[in-house]
Structures are given as C-alpha cells and as structure tokens.
N, C-alpha and C. Protein backbone atom coordinates (compact mmCIF):
# COMPACT_ATOMS: atom_id res chain seq x y z
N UNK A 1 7.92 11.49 12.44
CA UNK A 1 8.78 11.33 13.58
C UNK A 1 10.22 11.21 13.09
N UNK A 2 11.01 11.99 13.89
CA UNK A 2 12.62 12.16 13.79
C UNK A 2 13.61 11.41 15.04
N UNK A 3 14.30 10.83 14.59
CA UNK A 3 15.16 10.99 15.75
C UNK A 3 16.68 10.02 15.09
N UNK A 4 17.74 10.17 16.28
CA UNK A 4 18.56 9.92 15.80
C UNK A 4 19.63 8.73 16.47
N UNK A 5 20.17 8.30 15.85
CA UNK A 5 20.62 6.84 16.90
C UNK A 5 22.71 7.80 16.41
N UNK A 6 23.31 7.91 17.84
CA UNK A 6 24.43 8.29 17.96
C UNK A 6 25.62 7.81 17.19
N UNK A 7 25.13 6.19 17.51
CA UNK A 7 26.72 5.47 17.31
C UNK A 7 26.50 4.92 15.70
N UNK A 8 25.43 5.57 15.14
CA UNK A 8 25.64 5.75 13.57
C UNK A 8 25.14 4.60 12.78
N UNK A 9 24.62 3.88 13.41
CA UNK A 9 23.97 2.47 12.88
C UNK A 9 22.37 2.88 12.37
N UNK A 10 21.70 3.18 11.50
CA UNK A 10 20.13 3.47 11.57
C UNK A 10 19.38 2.64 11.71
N UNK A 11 19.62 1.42 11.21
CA UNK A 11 19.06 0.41 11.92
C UNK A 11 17.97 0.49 13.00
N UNK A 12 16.88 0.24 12.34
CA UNK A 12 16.01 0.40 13.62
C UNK A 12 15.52 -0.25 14.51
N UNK A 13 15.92 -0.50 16.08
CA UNK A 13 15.84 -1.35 16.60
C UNK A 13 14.33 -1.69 17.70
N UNK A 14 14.60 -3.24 17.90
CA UNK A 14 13.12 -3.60 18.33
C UNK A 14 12.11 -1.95 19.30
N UNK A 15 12.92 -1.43 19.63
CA UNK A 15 12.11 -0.58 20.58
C UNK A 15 11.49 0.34 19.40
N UNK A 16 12.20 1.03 18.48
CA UNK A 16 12.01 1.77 17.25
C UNK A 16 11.02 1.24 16.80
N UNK A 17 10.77 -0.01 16.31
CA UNK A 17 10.07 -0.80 15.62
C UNK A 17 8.59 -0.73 16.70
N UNK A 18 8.29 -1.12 18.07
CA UNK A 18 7.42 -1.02 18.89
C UNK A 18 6.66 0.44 18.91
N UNK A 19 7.76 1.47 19.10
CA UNK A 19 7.42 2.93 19.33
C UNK A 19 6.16 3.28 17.70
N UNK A 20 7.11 3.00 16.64
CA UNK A 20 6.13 3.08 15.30
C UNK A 20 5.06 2.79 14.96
N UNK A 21 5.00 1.30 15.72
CA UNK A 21 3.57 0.71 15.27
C UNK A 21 2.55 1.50 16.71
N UNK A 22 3.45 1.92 17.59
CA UNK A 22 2.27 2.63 19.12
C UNK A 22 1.65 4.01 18.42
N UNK A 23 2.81 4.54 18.25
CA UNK A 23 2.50 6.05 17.70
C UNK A 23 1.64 5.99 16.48
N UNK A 24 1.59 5.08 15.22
CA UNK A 24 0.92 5.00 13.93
C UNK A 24 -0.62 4.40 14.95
N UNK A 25 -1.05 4.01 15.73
CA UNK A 25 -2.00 2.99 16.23
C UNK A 25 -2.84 4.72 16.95
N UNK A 26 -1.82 5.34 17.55
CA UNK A 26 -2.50 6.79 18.55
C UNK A 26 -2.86 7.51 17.26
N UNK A 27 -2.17 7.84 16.17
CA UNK A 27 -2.81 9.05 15.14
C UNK A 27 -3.64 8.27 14.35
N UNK A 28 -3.59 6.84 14.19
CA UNK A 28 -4.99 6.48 13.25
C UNK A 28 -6.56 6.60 14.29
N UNK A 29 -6.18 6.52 16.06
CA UNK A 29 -7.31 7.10 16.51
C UNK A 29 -7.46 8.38 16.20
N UNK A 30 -6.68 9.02 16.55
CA UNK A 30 -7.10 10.56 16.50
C UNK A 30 -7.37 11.33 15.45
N UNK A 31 -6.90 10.07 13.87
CA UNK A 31 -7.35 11.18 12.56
C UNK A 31 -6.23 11.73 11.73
N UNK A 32 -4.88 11.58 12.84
CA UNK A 32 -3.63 11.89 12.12
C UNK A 32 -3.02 11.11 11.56
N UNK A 33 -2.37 11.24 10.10
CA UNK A 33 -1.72 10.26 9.55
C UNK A 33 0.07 10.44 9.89
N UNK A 34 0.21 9.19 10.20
CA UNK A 34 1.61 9.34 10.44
C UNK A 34 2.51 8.74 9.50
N UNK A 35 2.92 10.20 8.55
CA UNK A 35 3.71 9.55 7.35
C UNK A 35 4.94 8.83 7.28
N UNK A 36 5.38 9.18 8.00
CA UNK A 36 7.23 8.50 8.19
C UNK A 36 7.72 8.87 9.55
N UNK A 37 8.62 7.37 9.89
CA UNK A 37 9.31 7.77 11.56
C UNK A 37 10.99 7.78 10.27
N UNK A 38 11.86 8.61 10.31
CA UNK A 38 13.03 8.47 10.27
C UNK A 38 14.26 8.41 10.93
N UNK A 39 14.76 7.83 11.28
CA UNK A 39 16.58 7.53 12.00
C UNK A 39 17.37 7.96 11.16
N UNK A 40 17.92 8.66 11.64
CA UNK A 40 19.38 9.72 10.96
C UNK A 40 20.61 9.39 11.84
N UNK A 41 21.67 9.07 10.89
CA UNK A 41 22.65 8.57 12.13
C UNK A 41 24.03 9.73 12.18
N UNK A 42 24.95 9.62 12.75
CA UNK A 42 25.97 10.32 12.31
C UNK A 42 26.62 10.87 11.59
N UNK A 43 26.36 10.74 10.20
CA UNK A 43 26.57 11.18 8.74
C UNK A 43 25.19 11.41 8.71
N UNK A 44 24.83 12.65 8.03
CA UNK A 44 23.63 13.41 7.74
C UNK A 44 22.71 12.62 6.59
N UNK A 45 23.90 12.18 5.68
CA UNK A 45 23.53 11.60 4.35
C UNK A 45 22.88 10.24 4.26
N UNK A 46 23.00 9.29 6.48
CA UNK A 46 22.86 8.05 6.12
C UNK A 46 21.34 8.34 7.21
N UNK A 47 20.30 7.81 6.83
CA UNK A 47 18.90 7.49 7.52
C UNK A 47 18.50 6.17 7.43
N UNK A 48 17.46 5.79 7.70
CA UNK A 48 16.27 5.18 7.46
C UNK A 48 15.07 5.79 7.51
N UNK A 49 14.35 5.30 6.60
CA UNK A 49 12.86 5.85 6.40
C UNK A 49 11.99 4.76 6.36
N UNK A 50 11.18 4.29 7.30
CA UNK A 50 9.78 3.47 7.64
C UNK A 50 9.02 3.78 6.57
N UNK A 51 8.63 4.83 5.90
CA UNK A 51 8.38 4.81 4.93
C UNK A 51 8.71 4.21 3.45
N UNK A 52 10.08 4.38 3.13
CA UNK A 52 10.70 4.35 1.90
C UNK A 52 10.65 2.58 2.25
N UNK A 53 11.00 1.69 3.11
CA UNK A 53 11.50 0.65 3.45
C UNK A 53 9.93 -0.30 3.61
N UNK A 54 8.69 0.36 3.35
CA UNK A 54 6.67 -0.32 2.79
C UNK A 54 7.10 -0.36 5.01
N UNK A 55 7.56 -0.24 5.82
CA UNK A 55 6.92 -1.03 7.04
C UNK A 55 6.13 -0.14 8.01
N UNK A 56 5.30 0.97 7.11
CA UNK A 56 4.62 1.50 7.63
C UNK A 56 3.08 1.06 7.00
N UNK A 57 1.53 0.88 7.79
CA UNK A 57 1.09 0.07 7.24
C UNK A 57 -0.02 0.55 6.14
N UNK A 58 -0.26 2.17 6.41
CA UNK A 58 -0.68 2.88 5.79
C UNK A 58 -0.36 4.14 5.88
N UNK A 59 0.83 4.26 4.78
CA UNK A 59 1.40 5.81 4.79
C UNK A 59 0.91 6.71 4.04
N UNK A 60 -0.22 6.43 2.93
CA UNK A 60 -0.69 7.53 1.93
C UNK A 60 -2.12 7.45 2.17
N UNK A 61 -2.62 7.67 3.64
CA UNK A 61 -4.01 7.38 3.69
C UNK A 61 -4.55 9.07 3.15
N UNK A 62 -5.60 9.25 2.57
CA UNK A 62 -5.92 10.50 2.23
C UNK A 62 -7.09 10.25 3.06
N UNK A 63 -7.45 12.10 3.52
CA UNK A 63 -8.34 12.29 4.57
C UNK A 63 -9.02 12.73 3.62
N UNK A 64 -10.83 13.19 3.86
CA UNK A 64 -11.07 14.27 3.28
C UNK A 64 -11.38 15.55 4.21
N UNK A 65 -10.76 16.77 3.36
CA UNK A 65 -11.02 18.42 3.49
C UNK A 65 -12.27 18.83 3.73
N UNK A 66 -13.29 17.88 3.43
CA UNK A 66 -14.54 18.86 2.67
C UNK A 66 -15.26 18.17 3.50
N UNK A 67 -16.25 18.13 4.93
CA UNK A 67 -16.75 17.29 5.04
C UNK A 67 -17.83 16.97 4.44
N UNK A 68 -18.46 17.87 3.35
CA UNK A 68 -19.77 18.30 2.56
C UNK A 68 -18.99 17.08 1.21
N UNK A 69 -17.90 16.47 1.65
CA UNK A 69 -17.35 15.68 -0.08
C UNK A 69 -17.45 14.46 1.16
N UNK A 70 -17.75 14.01 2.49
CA UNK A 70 -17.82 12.49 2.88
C UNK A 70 -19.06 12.27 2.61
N UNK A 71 -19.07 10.71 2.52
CA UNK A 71 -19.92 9.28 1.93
C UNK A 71 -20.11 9.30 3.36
N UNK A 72 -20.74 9.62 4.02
CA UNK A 72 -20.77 8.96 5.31
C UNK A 72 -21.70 8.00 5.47
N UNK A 73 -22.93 7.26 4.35
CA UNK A 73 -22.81 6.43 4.25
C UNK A 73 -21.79 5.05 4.33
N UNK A 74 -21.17 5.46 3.67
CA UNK A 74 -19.42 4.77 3.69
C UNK A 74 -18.91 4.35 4.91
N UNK A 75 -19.06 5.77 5.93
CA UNK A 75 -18.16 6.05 7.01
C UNK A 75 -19.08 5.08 7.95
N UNK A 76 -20.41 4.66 7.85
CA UNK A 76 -21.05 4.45 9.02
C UNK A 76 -21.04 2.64 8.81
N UNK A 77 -21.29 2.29 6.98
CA UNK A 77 -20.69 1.26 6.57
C UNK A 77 -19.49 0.64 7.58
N UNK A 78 -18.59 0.70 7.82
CA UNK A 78 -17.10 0.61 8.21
C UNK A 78 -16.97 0.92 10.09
N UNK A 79 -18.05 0.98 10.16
CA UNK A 79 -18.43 1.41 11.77
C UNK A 79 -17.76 2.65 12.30
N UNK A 80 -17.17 3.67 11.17
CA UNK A 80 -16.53 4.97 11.78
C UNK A 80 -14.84 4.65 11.31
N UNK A 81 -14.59 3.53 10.97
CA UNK A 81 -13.07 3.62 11.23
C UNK A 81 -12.82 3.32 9.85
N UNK A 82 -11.33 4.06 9.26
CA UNK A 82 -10.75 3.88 8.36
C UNK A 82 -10.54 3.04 7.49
C-alpha cells in the first residue's frame, strides 16, 4: 500500500496506523501477504515504510508454491491458520 500525506509530514497518523493493521488483518484472511503500507510526502526522497520501521506484524511470511510441498499435517495442527 501507497499513499501520500500532502503537507509533507510522513508521519503516520492514528487513522494510517488503524487502516494497516485492517488491511494486514483482510490479506492474512485471504492468503495475501501485505508487505509494506508506505507514506511518501512532498519531497519524493522523504517516506515512511511500516515495514523498514518492524510495525508490521508479519512482513516476510513465506507462502508455499507447491501445494504437493504443504505439511498439511501442520496446516490442520494450527486449525488452518498461519
């Protein structure tokens, strides 16, 4: 996720902070990992990254490709969820 705050502050504010943890909460149902929300402000050069900054709560989750490579032992272990 992208977006950009005008008056150049990146700072991410309480709503930013709410929207991240909603949107990371919808793609860990659905299977999608949501690697980084970033704020880019008026200067190109100045952001924030939810990522770079740990307050994302799992940004390097690896899926697997293969479903012939899942433990689904594992998977059923864990009641289905991550």
């Amino acid at each position: 996720m992208v977006h950009n705050h005008p008056s150049g502050d990146t700072s991410p504010s309480k709503d930013d902070i709410r929207l991240t943890d909603r949107m990371q909460q919808a793609c860990e149902l659905i299977g999608i990992p949501l690697t980084d929300h970033i704020i880019v402000g008026t200067d190109n050069r100045q952001y924030f990254s939810f990522r770079e900054k740990g307050e994302l709560k799992n940004p390097f989750q690896v899926f697997a490709t293969d479903v012939a490579a899942l433990n689904w032992n594992q998977v059923a272990e864990r009641g289905g969820k991550r």
